[in-house]
N, C-alpha and C. Protein backbone atom coordinates (compact mmCIF):
# COMPACT_ATOMS: atom_id res chain seq x y z
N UNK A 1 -64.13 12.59 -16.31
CA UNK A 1 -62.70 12.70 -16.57
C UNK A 1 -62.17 11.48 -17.33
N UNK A 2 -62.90 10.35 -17.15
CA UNK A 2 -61.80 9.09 -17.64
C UNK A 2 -62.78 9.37 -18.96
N UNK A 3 -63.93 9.56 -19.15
CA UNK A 3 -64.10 9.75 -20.51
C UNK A 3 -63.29 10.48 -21.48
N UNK A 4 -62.92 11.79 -21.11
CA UNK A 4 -61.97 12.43 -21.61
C UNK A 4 -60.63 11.84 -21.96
N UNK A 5 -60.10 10.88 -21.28
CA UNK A 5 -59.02 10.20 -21.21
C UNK A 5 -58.98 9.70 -22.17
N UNK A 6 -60.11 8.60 -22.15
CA UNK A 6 -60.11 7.69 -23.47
C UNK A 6 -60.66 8.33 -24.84
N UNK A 7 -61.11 9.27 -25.18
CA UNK A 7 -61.08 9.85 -26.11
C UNK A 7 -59.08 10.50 -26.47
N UNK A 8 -59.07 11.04 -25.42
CA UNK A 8 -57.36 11.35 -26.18
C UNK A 8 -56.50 10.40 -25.97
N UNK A 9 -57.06 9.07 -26.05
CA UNK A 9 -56.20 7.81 -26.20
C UNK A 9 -56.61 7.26 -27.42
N UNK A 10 -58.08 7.27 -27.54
CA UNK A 10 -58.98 6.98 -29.03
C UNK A 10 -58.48 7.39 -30.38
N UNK A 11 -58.11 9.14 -30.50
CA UNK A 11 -57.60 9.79 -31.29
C UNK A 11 -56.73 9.67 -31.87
N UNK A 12 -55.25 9.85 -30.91
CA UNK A 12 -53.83 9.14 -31.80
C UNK A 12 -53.92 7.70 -32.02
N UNK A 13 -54.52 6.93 -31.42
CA UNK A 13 -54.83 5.43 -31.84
C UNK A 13 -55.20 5.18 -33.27
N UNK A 14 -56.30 5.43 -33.77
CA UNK A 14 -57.03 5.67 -34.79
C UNK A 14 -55.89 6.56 -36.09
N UNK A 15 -55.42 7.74 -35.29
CA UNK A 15 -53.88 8.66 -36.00
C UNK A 15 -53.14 7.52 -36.47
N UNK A 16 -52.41 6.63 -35.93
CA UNK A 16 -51.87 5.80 -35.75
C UNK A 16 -51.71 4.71 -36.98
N UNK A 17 -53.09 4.63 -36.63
CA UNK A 17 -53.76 3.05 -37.37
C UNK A 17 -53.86 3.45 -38.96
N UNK A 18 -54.46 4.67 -39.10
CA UNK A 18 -54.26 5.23 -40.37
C UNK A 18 -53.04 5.38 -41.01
N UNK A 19 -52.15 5.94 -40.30
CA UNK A 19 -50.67 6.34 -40.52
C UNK A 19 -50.32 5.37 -41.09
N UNK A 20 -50.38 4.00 -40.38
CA UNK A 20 -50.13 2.68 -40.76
C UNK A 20 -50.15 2.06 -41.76
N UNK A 21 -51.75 2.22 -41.91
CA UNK A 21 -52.08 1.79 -43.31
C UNK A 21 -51.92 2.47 -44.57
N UNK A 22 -51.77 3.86 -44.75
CA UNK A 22 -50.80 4.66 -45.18
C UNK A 22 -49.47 3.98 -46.31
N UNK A 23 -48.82 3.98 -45.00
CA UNK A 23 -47.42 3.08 -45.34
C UNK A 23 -47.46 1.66 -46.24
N UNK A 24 -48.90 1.26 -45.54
CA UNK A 24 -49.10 0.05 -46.47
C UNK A 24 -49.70 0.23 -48.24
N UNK A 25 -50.59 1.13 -47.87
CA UNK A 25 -51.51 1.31 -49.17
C UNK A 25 -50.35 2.59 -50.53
N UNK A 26 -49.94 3.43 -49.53
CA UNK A 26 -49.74 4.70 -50.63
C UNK A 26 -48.64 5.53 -49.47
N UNK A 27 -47.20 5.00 -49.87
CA UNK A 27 -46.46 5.71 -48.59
C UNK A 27 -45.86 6.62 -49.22
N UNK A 28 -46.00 7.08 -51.02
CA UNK A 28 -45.57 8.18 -51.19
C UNK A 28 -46.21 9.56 -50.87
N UNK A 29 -47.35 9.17 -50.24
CA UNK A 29 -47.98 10.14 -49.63
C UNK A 29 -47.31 10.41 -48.11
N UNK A 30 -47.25 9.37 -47.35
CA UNK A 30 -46.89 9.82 -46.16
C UNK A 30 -45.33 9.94 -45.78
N UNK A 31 -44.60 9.49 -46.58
CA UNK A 31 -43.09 9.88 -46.32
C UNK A 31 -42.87 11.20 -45.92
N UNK A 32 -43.55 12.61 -46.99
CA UNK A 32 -43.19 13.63 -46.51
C UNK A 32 -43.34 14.22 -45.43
N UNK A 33 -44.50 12.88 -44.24
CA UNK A 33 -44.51 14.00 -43.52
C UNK A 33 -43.91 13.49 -42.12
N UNK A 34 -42.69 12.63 -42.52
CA UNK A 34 -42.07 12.48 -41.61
C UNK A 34 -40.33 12.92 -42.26
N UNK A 35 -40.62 13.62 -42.96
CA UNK A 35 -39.22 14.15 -43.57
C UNK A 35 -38.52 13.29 -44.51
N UNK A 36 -39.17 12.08 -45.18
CA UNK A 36 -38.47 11.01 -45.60
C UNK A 36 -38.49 11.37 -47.32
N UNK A 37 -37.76 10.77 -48.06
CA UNK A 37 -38.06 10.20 -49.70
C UNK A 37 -37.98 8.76 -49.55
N UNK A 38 -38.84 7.90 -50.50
CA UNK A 38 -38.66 6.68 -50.37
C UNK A 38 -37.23 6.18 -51.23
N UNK A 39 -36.81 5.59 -51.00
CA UNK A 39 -35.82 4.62 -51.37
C UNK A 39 -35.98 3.52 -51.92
N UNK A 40 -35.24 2.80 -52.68
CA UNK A 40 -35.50 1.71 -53.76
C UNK A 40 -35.27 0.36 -53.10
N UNK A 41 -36.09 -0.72 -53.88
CA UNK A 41 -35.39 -1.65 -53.38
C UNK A 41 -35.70 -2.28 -51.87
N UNK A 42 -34.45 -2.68 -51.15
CA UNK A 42 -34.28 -3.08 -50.09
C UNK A 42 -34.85 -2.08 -49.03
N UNK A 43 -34.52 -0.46 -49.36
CA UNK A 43 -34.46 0.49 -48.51
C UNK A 43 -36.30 0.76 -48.66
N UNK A 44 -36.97 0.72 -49.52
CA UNK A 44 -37.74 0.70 -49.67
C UNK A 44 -38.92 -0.18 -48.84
N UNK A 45 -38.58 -1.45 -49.04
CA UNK A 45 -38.93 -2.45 -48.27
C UNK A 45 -38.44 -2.24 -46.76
N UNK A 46 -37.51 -1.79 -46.01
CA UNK A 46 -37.39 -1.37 -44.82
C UNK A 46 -38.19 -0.15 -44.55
N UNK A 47 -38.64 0.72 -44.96
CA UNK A 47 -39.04 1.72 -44.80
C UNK A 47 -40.46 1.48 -44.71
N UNK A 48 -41.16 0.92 -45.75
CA UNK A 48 -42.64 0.49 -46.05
C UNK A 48 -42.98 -0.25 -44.22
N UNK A 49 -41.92 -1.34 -44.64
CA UNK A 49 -42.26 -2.21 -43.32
C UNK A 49 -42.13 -2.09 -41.87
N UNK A 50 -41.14 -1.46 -41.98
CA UNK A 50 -40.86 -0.66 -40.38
C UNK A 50 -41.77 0.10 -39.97
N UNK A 51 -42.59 1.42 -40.77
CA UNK A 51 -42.75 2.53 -40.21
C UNK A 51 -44.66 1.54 -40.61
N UNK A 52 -44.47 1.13 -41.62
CA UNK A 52 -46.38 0.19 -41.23
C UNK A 52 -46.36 -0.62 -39.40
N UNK A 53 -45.24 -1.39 -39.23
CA UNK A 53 -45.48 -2.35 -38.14
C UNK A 53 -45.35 -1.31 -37.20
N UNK A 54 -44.47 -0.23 -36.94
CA UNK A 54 -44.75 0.83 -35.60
C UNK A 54 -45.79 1.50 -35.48
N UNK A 55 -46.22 1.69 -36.29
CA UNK A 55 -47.86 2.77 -36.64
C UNK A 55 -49.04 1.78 -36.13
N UNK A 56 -48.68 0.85 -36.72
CA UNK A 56 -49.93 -0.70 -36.51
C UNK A 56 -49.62 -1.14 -35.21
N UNK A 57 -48.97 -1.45 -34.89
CA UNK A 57 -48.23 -1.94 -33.25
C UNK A 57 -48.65 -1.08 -32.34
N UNK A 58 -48.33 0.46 -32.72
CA UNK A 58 -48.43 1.39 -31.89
C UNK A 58 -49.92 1.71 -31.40
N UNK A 59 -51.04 2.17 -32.64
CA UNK A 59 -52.14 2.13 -32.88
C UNK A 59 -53.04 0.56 -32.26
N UNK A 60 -52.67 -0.57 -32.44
CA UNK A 60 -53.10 -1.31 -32.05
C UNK A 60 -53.51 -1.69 -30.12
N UNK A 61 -52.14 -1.84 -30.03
CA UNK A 61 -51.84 -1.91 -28.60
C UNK A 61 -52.97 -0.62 -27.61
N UNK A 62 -52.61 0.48 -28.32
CA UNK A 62 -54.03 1.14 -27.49
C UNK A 62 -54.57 1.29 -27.32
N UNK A 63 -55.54 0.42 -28.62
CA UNK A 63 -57.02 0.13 -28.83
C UNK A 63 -57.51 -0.98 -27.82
N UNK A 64 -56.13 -2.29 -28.28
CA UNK A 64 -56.45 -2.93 -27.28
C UNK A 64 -56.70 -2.66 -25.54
N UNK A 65 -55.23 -1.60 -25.49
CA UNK A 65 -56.03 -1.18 -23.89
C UNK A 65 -56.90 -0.53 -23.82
N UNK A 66 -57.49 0.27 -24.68
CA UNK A 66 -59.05 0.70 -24.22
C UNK A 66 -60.32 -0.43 -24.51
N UNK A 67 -59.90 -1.21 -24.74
CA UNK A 67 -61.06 -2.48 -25.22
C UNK A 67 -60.86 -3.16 -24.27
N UNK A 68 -59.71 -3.61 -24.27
CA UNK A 68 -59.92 -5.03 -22.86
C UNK A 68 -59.58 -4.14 -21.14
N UNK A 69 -59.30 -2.91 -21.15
CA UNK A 69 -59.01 -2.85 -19.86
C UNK A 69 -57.95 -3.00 -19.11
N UNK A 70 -56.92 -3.27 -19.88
CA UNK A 70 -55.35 -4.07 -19.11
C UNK A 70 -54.53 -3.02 -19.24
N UNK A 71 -54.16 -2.37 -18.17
CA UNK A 71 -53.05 -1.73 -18.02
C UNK A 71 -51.57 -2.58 -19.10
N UNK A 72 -51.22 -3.47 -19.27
CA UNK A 72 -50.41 -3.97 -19.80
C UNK A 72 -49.99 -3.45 -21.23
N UNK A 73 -50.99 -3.39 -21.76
CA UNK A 73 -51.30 -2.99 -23.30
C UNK A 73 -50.62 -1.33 -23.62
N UNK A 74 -51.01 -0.44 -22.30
CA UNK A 74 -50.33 0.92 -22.87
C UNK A 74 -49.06 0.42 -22.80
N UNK A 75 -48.00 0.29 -21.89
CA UNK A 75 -46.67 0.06 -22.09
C UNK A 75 -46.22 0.14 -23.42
N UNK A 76 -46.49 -1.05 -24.36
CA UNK A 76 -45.91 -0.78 -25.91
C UNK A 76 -45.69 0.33 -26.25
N UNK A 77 -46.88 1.17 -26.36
CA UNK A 77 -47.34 2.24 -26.61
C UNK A 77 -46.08 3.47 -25.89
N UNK A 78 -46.13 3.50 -24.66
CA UNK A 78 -45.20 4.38 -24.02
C UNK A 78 -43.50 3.72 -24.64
N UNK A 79 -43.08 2.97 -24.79
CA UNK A 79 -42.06 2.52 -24.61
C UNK A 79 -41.93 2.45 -26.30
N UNK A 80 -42.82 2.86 -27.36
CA UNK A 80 -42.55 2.79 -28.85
C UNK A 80 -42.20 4.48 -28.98
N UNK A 81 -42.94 5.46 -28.33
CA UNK A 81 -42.56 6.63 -28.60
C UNK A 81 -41.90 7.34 -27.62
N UNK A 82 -41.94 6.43 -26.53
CA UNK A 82 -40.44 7.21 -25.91
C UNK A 82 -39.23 7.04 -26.29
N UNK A 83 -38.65 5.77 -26.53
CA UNK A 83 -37.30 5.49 -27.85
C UNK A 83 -37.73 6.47 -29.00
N UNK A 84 -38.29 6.59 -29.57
CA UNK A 84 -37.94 7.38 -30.50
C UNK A 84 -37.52 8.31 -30.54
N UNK A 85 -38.95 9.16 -29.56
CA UNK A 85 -38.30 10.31 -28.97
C UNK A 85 -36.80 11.16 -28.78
N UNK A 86 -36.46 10.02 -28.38
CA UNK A 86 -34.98 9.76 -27.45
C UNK A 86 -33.95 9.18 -28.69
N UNK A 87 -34.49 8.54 -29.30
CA UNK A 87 -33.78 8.10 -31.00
C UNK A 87 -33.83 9.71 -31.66
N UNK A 88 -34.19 10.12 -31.65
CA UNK A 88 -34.29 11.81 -32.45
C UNK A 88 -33.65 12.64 -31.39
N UNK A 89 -33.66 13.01 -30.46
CA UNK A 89 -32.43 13.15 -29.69
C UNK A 89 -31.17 13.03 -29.90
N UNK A 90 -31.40 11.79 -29.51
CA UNK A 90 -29.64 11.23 -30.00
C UNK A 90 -29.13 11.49 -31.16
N UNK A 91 -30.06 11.57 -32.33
CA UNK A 91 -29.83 11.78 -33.93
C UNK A 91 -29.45 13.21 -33.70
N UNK A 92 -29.89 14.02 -33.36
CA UNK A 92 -29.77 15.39 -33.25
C UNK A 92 -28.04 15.76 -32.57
N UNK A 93 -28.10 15.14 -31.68
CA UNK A 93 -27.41 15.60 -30.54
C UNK A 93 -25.43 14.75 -31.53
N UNK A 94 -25.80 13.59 -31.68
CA UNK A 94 -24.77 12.92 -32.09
C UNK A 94 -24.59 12.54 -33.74
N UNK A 95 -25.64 12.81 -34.35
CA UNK A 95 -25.47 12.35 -36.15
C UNK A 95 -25.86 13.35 -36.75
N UNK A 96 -25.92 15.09 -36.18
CA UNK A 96 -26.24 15.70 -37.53
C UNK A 96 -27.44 16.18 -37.95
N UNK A 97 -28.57 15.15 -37.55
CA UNK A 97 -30.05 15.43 -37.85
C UNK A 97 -30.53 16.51 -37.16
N UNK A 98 -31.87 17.08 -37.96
CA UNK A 98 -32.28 18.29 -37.20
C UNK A 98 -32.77 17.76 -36.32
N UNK A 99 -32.98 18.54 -35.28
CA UNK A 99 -33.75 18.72 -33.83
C UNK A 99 -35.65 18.44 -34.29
N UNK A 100 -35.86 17.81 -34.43
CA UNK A 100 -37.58 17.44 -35.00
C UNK A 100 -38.57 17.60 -33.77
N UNK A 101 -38.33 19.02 -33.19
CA UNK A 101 -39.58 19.18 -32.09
C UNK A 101 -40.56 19.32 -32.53
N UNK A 102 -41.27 19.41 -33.60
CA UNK A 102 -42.46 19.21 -34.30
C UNK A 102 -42.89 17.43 -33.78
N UNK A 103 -41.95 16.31 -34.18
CA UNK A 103 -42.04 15.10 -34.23
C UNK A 103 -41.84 14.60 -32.96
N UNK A 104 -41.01 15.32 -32.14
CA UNK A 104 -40.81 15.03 -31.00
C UNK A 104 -42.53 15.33 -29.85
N UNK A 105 -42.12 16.43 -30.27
CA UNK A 105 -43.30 16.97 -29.01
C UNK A 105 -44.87 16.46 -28.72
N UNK A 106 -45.67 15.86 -30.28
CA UNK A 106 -46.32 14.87 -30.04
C UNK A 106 -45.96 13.43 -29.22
N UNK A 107 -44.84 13.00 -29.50
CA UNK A 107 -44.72 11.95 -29.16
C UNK A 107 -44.26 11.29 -27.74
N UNK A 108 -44.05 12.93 -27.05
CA UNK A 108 -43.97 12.81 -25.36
C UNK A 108 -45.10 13.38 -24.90
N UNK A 109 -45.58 14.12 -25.44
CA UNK A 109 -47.51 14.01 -24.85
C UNK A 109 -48.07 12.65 -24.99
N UNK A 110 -48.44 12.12 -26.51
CA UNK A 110 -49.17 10.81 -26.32
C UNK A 110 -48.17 10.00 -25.41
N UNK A 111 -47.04 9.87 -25.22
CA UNK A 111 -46.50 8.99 -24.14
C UNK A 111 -47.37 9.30 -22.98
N UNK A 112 -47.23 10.84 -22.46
CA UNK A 112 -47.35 11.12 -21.34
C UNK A 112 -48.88 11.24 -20.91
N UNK A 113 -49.92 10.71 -21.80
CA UNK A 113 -50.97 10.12 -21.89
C UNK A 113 -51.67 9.10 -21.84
N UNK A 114 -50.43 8.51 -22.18
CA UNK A 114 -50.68 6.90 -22.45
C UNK A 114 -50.44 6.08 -20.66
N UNK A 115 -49.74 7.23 -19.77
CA UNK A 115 -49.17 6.87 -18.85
C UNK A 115 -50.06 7.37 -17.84
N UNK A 116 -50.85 8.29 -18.40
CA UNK A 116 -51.90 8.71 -17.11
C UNK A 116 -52.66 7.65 -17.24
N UNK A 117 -53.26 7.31 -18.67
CA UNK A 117 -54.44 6.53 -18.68
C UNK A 117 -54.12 5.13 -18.31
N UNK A 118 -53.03 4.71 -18.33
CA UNK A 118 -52.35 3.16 -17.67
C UNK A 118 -52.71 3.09 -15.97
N UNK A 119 -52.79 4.12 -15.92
CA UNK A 119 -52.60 4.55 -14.24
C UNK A 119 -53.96 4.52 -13.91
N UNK A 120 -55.18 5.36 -14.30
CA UNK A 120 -56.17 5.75 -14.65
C UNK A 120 -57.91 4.66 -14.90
N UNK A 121 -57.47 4.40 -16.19
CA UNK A 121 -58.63 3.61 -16.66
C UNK A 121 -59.06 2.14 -16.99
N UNK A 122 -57.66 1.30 -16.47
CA UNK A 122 -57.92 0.00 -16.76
C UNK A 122 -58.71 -0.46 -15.30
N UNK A 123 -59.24 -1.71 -15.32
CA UNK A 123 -60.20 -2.32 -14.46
C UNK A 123 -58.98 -3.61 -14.08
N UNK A 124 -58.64 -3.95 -14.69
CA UNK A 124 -57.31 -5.40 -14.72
C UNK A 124 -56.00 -4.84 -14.43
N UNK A 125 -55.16 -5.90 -13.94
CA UNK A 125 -53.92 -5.54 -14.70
C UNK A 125 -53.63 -6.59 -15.53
């Protein structure tokens, strides 16, 4: 079972890390598939840099908890895609934006993954 675990912790990690670098290397590829166009400029540079450091942050942090063992390490992880989650919510609910249960619904599974395996497979805290 905990093998299983860490494989569907392995997966979006790696998702993640790519996504990341993505943003860094060639983000007119990946804008569309978070509903975005890039923007010039300043907006550009927020966009590049934001959505590289959450992807990399995000991706990182769970590698690290499957490498070193520390429960500590998922947290980021839960607490980067549960705000969002909950940021697309709120966007929905109060600014207009569509309802993104496509974007959403990954991102409260890998939470809700990230929270078994915190529980689960570290040896430390």
């Amino acid at each position: 079972m905990n093998r299983v675990l860490q494989v569907l912790v392995l997966l979006p990690a790696l998702l993640f890390m790519v996504t990341g670098l993505r943003w860094l290397v060639a983000p007119a590829g990946v804008a569309p598939n978070f509903g975005l166009t890039l923007g010039e400029g300043v907006a550009l540079s927020s966009q590049v840099g934001d959505m590289a450091g959450f992807f990399l942050t995000l991706g990182s942090c769970m590698l690290i908890a499957l490498i070193s063992r520390r429960r500590i390490w998922y947290y980021p992880g839960i607490m980067l895609l549960t705000i969002t989650a909950v940021g697309r919510i709120v966007a929905w609910m109060f600014h207009d934006a569509t309802l993104a249960l496509d974007l959403i619904g990954p991102e409260v599974i890998v939470s809700i993954i990230l929270l078994v395996a915190s529980r689960r497979l570290p040896e430390t805290d």
